[in-house]
PDB file of N, CA and C in Angstrom:
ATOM      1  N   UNK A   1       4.151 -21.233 -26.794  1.00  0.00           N
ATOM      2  CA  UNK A   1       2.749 -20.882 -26.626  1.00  0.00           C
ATOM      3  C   UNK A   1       1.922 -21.828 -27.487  1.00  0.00           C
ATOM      4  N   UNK A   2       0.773 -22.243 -27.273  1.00  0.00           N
ATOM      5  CA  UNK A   2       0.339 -23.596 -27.903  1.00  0.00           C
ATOM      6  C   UNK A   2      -0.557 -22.819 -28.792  1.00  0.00           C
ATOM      7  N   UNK A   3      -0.990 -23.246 -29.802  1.00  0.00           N
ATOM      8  CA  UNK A   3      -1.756 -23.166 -30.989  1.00  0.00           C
ATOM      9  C   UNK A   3      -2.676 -21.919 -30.799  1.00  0.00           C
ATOM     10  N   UNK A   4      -3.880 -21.324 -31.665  1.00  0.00           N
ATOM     11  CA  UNK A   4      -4.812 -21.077 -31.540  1.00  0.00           C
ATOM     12  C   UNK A   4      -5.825 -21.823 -31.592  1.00  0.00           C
ATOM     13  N   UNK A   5      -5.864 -22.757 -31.553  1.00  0.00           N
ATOM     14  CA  UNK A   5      -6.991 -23.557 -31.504  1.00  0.00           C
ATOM     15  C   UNK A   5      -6.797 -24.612 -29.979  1.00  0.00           C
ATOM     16  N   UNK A   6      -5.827 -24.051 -29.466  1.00  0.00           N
ATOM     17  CA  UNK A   6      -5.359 -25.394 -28.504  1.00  0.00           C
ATOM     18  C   UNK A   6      -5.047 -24.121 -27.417  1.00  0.00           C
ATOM     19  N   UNK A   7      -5.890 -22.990 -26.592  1.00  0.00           N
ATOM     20  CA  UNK A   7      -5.343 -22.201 -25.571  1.00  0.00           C
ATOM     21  C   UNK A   7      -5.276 -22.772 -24.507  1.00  0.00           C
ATOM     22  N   UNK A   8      -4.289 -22.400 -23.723  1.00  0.00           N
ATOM     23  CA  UNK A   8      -3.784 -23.126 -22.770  1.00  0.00           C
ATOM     24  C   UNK A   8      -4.746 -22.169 -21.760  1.00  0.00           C
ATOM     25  N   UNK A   9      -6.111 -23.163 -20.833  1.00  0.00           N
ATOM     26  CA  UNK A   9      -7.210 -22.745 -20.272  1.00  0.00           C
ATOM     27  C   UNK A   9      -6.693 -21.811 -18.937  1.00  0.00           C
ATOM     28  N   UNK A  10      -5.603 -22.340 -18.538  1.00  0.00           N
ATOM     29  CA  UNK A  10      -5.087 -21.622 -17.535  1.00  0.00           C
ATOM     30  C   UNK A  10      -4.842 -20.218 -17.935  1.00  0.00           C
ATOM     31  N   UNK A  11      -4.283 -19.483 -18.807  1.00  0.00           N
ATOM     32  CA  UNK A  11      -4.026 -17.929 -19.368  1.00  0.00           C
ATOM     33  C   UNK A  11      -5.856 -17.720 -19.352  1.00  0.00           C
ATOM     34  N   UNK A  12      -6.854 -18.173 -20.103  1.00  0.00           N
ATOM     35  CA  UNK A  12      -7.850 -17.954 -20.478  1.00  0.00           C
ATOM     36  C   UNK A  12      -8.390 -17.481 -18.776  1.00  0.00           C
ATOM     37  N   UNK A  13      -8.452 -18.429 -18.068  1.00  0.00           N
ATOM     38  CA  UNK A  13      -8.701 -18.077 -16.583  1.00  0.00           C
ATOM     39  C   UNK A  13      -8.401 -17.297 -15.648  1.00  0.00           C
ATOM     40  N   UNK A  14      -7.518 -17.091 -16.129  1.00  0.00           N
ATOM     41  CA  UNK A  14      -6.520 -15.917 -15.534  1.00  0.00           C
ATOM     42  C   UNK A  14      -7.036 -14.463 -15.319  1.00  0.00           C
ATOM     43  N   UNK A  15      -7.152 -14.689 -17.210  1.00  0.00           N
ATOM     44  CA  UNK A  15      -7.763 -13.366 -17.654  1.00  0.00           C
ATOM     45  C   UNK A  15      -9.426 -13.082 -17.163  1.00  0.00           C
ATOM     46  N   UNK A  16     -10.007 -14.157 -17.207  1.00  0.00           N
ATOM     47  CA  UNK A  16     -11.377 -14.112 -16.422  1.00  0.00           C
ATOM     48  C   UNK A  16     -11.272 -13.418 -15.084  1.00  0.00           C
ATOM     49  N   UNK A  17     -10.479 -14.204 -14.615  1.00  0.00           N
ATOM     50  CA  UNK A  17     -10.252 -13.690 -12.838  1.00  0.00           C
ATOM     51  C   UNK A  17     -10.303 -11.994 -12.710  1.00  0.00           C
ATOM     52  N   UNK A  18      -9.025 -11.765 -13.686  1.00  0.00           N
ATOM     53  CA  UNK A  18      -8.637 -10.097 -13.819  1.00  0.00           C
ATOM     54  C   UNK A  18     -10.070  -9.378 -14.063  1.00  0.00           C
ATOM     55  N   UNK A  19     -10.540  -9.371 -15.243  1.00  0.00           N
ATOM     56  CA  UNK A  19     -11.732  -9.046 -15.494  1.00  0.00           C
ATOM     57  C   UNK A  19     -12.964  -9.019 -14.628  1.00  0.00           C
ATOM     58  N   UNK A  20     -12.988 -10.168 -13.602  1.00  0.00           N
ATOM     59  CA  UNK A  20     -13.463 -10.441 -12.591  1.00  0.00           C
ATOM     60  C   UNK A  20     -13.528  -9.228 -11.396  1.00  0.00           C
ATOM     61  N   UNK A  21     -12.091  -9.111 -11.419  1.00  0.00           N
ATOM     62  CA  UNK A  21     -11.879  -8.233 -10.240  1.00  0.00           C
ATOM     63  C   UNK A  21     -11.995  -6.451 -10.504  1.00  0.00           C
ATOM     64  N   UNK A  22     -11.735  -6.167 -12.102  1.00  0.00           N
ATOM     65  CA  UNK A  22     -12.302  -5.122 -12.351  1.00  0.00           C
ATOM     66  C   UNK A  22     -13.815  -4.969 -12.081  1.00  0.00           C
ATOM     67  N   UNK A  23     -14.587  -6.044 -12.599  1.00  0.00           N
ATOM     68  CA  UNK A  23     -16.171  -5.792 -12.589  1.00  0.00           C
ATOM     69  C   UNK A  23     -16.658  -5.259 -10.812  1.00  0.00           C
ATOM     70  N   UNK A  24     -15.822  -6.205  -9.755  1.00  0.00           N
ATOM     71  CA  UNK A  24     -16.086  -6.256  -8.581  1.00  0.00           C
ATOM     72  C   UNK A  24     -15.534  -4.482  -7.902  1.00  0.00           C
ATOM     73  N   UNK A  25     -14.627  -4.672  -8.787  1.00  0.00           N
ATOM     74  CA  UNK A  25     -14.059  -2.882  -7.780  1.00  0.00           C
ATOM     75  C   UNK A  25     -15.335  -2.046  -8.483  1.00  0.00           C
ATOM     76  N   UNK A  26     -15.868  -2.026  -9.536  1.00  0.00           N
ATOM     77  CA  UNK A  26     -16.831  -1.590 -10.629  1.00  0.00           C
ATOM     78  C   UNK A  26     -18.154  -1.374  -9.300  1.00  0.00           C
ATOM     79  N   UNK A  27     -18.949  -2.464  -8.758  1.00  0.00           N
ATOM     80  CA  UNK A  27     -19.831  -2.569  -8.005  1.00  0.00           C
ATOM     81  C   UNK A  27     -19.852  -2.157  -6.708  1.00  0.00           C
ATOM     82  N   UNK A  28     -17.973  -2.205  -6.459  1.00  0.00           N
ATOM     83  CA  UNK A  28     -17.977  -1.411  -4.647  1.00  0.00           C
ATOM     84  C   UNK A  28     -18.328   0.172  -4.858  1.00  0.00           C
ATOM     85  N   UNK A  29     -17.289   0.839  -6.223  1.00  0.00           N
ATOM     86  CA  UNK A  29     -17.736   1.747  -5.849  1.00  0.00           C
ATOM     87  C   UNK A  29     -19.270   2.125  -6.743  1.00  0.00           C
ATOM     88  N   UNK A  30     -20.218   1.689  -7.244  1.00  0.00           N
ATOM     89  CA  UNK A  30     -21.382   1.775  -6.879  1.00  0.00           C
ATOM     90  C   UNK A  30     -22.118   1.325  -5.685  1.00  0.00           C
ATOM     91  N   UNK A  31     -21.566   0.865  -5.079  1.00  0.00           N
ATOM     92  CA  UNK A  31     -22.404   0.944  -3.746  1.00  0.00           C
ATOM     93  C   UNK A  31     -21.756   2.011  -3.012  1.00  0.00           C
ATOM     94  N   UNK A  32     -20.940   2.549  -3.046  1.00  0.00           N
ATOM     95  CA  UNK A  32     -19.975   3.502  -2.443  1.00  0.00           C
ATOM     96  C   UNK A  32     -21.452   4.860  -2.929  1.00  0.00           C
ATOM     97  N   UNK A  33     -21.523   5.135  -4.008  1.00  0.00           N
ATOM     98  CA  UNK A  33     -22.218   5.895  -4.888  1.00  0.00           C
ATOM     99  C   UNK A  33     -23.854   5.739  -4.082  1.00  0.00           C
ATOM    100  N   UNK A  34     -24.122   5.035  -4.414  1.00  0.00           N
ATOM    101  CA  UNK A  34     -25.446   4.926  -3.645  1.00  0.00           C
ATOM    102  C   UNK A  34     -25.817   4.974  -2.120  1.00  0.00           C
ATOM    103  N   UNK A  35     -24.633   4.622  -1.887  1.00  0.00           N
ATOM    104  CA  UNK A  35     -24.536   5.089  -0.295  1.00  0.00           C
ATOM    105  C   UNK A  35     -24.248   7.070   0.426  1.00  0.00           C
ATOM    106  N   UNK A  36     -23.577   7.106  -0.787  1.00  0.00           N
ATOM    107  CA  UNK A  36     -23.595   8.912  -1.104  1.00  0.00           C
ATOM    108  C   UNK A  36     -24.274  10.071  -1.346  1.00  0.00           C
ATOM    109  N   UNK A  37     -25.279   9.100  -2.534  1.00  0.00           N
ATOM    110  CA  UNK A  37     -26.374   9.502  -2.576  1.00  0.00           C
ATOM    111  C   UNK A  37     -27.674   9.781  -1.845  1.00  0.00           C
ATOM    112  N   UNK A  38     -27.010   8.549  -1.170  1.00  0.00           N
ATOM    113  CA  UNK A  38     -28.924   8.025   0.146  1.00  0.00           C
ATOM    114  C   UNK A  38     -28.527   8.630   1.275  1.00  0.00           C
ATOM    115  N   UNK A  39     -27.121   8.857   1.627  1.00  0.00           N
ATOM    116  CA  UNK A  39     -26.952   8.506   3.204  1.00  0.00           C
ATOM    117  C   UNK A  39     -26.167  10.070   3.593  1.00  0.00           C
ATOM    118  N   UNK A  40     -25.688  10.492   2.791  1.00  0.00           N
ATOM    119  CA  UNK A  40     -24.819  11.581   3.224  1.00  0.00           C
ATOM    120  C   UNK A  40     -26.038  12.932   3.217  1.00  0.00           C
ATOM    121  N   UNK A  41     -25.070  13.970   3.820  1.00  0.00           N
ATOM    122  CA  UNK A  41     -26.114  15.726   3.773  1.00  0.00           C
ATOM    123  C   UNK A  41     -26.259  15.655   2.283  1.00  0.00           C
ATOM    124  N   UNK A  42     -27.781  16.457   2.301  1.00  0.00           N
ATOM    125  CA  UNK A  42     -28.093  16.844   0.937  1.00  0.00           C
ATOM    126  C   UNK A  42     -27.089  18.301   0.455  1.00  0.00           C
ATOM    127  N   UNK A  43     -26.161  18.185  -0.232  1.00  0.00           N
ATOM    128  CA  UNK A  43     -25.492  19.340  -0.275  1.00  0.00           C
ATOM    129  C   UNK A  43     -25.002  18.663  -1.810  1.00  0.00           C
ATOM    130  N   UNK A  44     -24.704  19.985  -2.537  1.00  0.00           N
ATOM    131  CA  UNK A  44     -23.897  20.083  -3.808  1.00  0.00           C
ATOM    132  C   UNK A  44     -22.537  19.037  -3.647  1.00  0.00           C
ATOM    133  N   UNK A  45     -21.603  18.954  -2.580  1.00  0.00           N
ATOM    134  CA  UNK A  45     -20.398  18.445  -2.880  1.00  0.00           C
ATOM    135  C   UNK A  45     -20.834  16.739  -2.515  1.00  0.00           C
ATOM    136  N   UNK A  46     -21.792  16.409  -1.365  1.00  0.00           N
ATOM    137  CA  UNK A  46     -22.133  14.972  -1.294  1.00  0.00           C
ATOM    138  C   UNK A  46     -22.924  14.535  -2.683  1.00  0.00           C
ATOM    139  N   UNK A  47     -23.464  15.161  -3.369  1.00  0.00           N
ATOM    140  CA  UNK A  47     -24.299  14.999  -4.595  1.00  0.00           C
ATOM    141  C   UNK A  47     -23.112  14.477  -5.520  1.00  0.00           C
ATOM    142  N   UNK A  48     -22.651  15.539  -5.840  1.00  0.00           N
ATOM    143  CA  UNK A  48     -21.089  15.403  -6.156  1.00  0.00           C
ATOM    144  C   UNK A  48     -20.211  14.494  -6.302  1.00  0.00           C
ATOM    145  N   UNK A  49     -20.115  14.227  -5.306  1.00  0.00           N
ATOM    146  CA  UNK A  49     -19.151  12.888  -4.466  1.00  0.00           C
ATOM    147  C   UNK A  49     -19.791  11.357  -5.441  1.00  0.00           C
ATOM    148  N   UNK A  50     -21.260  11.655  -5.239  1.00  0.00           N
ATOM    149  CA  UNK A  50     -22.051  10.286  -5.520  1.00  0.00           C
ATOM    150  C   UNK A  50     -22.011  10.332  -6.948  1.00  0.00           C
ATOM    151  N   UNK A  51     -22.282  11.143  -7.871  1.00  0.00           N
ATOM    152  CA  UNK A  51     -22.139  11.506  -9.206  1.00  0.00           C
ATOM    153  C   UNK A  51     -20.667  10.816  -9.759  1.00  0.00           C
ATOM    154  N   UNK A  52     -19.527  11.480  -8.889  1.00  0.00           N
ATOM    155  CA  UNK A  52     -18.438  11.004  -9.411  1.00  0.00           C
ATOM    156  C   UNK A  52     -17.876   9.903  -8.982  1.00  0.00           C
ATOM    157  N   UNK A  53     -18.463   9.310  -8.173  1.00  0.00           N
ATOM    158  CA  UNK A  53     -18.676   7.816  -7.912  1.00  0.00           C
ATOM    159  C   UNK A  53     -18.875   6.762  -8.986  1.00  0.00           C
ATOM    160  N   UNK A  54     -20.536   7.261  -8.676  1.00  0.00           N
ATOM    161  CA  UNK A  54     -20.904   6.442 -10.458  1.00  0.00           C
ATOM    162  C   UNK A  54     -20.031   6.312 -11.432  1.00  0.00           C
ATOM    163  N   UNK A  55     -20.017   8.043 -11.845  1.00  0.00           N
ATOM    164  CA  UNK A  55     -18.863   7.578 -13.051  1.00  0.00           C
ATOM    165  C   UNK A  55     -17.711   7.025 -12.855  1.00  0.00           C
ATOM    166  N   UNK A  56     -16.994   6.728 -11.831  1.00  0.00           N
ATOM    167  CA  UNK A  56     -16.066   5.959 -11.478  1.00  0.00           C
ATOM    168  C   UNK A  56     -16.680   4.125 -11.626  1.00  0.00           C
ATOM    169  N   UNK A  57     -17.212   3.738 -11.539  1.00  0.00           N
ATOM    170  CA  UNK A  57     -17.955   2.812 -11.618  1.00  0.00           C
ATOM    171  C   UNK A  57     -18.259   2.411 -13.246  1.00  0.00           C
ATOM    172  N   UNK A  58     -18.857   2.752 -13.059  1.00  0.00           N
ATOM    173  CA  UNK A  58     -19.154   2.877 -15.000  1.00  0.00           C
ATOM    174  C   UNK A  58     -17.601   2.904 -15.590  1.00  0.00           C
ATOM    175  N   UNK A  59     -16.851   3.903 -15.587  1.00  0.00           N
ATOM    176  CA  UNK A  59     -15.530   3.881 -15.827  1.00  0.00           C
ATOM    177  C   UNK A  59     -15.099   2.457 -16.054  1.00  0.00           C
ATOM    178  N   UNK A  60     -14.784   1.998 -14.773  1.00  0.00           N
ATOM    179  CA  UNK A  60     -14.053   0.627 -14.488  1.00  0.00           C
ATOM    180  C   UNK A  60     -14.751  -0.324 -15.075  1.00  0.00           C
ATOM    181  N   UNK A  61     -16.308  -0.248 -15.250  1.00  0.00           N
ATOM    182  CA  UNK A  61     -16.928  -1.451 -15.578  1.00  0.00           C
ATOM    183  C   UNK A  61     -16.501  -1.697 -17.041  1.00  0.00           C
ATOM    184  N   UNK A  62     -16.411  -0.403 -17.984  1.00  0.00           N
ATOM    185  CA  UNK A  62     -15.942  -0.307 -19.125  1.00  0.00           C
ATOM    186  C   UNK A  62     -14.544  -0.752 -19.736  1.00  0.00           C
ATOM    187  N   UNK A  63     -13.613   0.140 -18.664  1.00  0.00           N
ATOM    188  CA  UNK A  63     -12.029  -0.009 -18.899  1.00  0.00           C
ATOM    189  C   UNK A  63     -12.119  -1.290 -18.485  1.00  0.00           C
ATOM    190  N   UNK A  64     -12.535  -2.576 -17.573  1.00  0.00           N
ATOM    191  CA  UNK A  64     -12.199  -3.908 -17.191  1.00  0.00           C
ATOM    192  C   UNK A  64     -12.729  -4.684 -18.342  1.00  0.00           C
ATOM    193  N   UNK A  65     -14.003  -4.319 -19.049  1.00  0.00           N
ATOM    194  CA  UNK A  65     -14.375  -5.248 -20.421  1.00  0.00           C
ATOM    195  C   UNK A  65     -13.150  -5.079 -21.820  1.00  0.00           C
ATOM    196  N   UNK A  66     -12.808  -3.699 -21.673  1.00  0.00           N
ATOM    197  CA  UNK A  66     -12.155  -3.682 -22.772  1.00  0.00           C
ATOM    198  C   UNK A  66     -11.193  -4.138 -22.832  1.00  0.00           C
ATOM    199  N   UNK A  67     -10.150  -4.153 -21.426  1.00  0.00           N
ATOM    200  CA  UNK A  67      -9.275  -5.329 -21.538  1.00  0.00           C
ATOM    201  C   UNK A  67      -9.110  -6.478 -21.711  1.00  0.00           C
ATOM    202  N   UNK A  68     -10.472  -6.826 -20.661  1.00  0.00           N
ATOM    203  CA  UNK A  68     -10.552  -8.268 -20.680  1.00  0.00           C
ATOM    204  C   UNK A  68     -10.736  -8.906 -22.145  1.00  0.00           C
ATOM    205  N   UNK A  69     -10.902  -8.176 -23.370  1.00  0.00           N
ATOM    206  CA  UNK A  69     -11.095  -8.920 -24.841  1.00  0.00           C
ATOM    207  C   UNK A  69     -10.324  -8.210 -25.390  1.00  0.00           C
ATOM    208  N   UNK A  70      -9.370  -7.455 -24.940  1.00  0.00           N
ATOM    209  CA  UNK A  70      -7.554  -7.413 -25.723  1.00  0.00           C
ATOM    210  C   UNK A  70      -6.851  -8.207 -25.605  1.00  0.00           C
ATOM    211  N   UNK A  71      -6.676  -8.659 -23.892  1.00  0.00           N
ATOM    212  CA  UNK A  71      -6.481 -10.304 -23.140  1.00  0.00           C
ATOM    213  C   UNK A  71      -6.720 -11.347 -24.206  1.00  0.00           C
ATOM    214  N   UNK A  72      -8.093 -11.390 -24.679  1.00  0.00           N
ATOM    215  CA  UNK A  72      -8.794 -12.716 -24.911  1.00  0.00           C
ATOM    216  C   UNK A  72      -8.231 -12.679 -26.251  1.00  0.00           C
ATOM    217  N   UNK A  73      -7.820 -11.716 -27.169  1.00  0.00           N
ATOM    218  CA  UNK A  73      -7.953 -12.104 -28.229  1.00  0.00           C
ATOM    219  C   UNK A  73      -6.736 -12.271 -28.570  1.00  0.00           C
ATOM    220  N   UNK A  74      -5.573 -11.460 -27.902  1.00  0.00           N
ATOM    221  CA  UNK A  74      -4.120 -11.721 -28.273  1.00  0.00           C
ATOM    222  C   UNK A  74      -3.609 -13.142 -27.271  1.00  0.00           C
ATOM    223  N   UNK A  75      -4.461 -13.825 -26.364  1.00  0.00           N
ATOM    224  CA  UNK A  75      -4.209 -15.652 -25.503  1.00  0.00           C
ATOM    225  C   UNK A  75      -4.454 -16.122 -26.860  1.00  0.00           C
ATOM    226  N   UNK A  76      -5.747 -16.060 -27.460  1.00  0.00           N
ATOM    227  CA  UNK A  76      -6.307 -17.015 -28.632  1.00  0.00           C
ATOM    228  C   UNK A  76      -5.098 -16.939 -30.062  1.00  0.00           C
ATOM    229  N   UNK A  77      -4.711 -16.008 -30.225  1.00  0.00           N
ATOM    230  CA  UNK A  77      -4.418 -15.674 -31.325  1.00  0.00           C
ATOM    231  C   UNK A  77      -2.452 -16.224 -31.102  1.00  0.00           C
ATOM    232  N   UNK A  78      -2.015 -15.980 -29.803  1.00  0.00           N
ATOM    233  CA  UNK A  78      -0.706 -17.022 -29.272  1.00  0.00           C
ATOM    234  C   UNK A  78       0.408 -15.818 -29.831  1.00  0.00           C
ATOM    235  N   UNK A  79      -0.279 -14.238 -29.347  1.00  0.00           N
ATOM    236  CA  UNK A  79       0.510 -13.094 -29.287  1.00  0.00           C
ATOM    237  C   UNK A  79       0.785 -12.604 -27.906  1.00  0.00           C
ATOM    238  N   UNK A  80       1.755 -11.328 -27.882  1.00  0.00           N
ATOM    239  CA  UNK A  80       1.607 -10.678 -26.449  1.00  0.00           C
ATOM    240  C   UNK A  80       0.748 -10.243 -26.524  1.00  0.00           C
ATOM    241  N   UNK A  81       0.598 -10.183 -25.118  1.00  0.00           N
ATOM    242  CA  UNK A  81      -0.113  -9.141 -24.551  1.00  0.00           C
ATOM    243  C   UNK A  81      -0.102  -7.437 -24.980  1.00  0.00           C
ATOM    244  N   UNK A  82      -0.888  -6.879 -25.233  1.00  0.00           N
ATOM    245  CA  UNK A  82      -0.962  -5.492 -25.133  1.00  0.00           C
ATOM    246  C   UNK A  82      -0.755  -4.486 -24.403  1.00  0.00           C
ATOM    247  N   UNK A  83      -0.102  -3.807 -24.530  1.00  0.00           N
ATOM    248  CA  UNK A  83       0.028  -2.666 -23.555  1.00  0.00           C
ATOM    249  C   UNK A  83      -1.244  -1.843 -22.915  1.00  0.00           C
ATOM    250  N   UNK A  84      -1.214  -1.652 -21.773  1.00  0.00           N
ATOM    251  CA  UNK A  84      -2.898  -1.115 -21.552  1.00  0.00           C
ATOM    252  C   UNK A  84      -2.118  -0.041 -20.599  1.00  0.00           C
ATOM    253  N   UNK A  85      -3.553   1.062 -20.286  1.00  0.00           N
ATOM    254  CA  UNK A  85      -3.399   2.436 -19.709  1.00  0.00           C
ATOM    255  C   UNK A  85      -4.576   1.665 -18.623  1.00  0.00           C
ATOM    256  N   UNK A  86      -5.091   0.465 -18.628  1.00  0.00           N
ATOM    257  CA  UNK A  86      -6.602   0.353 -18.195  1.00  0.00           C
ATOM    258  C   UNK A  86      -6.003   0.518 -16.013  1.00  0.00           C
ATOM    259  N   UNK A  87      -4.495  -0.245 -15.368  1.00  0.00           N
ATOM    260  CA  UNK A  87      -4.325   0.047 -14.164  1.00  0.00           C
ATOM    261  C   UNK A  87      -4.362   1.454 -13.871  1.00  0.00           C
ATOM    262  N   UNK A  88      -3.528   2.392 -14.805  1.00  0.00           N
ATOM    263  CA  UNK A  88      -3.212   3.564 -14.494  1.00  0.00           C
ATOM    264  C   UNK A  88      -4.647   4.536 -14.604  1.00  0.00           C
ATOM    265  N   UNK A  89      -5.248   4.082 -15.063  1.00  0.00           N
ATOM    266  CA  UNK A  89      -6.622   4.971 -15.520  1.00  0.00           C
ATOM    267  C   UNK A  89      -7.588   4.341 -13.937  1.00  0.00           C
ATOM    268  N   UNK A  90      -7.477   3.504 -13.897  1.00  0.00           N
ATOM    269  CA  UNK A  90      -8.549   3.074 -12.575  1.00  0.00           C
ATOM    270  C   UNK A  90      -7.475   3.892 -11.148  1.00  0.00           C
ATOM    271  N   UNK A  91      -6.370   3.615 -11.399  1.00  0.00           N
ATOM    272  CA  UNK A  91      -5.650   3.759 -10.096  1.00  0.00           C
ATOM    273  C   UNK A  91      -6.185   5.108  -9.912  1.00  0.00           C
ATOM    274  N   UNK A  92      -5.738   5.510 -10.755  1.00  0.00           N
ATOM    275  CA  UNK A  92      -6.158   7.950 -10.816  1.00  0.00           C
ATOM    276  C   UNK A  92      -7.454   7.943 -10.465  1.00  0.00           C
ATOM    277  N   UNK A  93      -8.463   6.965 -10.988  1.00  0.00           N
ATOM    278  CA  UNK A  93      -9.840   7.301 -10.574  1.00  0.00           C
ATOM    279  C   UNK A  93     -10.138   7.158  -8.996  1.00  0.00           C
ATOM    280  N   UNK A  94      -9.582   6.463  -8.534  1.00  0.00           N
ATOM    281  CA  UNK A  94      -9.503   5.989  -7.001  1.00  0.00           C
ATOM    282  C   UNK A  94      -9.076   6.722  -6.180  1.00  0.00           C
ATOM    283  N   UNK A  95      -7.928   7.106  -6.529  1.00  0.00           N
ATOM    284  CA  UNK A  95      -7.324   7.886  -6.105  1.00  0.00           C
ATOM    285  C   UNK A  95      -7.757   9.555  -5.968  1.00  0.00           C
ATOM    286  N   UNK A  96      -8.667  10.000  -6.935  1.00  0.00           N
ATOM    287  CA  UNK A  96      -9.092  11.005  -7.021  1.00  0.00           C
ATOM    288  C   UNK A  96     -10.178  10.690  -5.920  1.00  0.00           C
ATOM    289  N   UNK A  97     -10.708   9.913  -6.065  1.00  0.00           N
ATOM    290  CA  UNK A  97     -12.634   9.921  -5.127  1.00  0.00           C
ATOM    291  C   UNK A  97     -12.002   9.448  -4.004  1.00  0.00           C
ATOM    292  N   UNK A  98     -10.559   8.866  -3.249  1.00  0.00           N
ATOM    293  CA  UNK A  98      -9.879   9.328  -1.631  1.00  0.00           C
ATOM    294  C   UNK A  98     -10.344  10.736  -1.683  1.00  0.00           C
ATOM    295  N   UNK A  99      -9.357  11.464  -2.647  1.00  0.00           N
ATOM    296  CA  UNK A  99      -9.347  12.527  -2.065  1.00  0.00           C
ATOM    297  C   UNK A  99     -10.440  13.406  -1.520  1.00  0.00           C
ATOM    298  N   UNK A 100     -11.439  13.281  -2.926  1.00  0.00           N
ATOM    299  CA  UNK A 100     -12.193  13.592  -2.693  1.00  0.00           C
ATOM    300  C   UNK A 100     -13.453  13.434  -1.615  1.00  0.00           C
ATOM    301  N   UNK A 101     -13.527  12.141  -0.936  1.00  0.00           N
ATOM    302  CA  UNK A 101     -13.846  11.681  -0.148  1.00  0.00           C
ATOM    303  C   UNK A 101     -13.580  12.393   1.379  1.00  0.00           C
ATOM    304  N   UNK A 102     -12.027  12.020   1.273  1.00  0.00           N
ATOM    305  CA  UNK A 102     -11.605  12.542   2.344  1.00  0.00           C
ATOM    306  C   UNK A 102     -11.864  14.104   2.627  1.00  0.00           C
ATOM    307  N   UNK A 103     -12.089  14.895   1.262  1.00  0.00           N
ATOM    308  CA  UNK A 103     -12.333  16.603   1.698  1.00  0.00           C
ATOM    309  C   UNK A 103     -13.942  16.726   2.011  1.00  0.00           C
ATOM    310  N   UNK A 104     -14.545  15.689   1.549  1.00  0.00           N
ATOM    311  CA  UNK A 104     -15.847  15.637   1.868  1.00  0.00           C
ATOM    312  C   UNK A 104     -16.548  15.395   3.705  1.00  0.00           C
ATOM    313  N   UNK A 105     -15.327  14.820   4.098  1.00  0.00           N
ATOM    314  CA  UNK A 105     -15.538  14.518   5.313  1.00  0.00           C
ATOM    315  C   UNK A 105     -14.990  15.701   6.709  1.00  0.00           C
ATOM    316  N   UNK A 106     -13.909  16.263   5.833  1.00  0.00           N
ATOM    317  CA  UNK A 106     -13.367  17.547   6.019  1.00  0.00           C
ATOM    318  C   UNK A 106     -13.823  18.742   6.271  1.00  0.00           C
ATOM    319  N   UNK A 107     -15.000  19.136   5.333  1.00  0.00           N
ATOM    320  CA  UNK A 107     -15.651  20.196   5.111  1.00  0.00           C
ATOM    321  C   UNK A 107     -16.938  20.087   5.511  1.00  0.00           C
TER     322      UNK A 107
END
């Protein structure tokens, strides 16, 4: 692994990309959210739906920064990587607002 002062730009990019793609799932489901909000019946569970959207959103936008500078600092520093909960925590969130989604369309 090359120096700290010498990171090899490719890991550095990498980690951008990742971070990248958290921010982007971050913005679908706010538009997911706002589309819930605007577009669905005015009812408690579509309200609902859009609420826990957002925070799904917000979530990810958060859990993808905080990795992305656990990433950054253990590339620079020419350590491993860290163990993160940050896939398993987005996957459950997703996975919850299917479901939820899907009972929304249900009911």
């Amino acid at each position: 692994m090359p120096a700290a002062d010498q990171t090899d730009p490719r890991y550095a990019l990498a980690n951008e990309r990742t971070f990248l793609a958290y921010e982007r799932t971050a913005v679908g489901l706010l538009v997911a959210a706002v589309g819930a909000l605007n577009l669905l019946r005015d009812s408690w569970g579509e309200t609902l739906l859009g609420v826990a959207l957002l925070a799904a959103a917000a979530l990810t936008a958060v859990v993808g920064m905080h990795r992305h500078r656990q990433a950054d600092a253990a590339i620079r520093e020419g350590r491993a990587l860290p163990a993160s909960s940050a896939v398993p925590v987005v996957f459950t969130t997703v996975l919850v607002l299917v479901v939820l989604v899907g009972l929304s369309v249900l009911v």
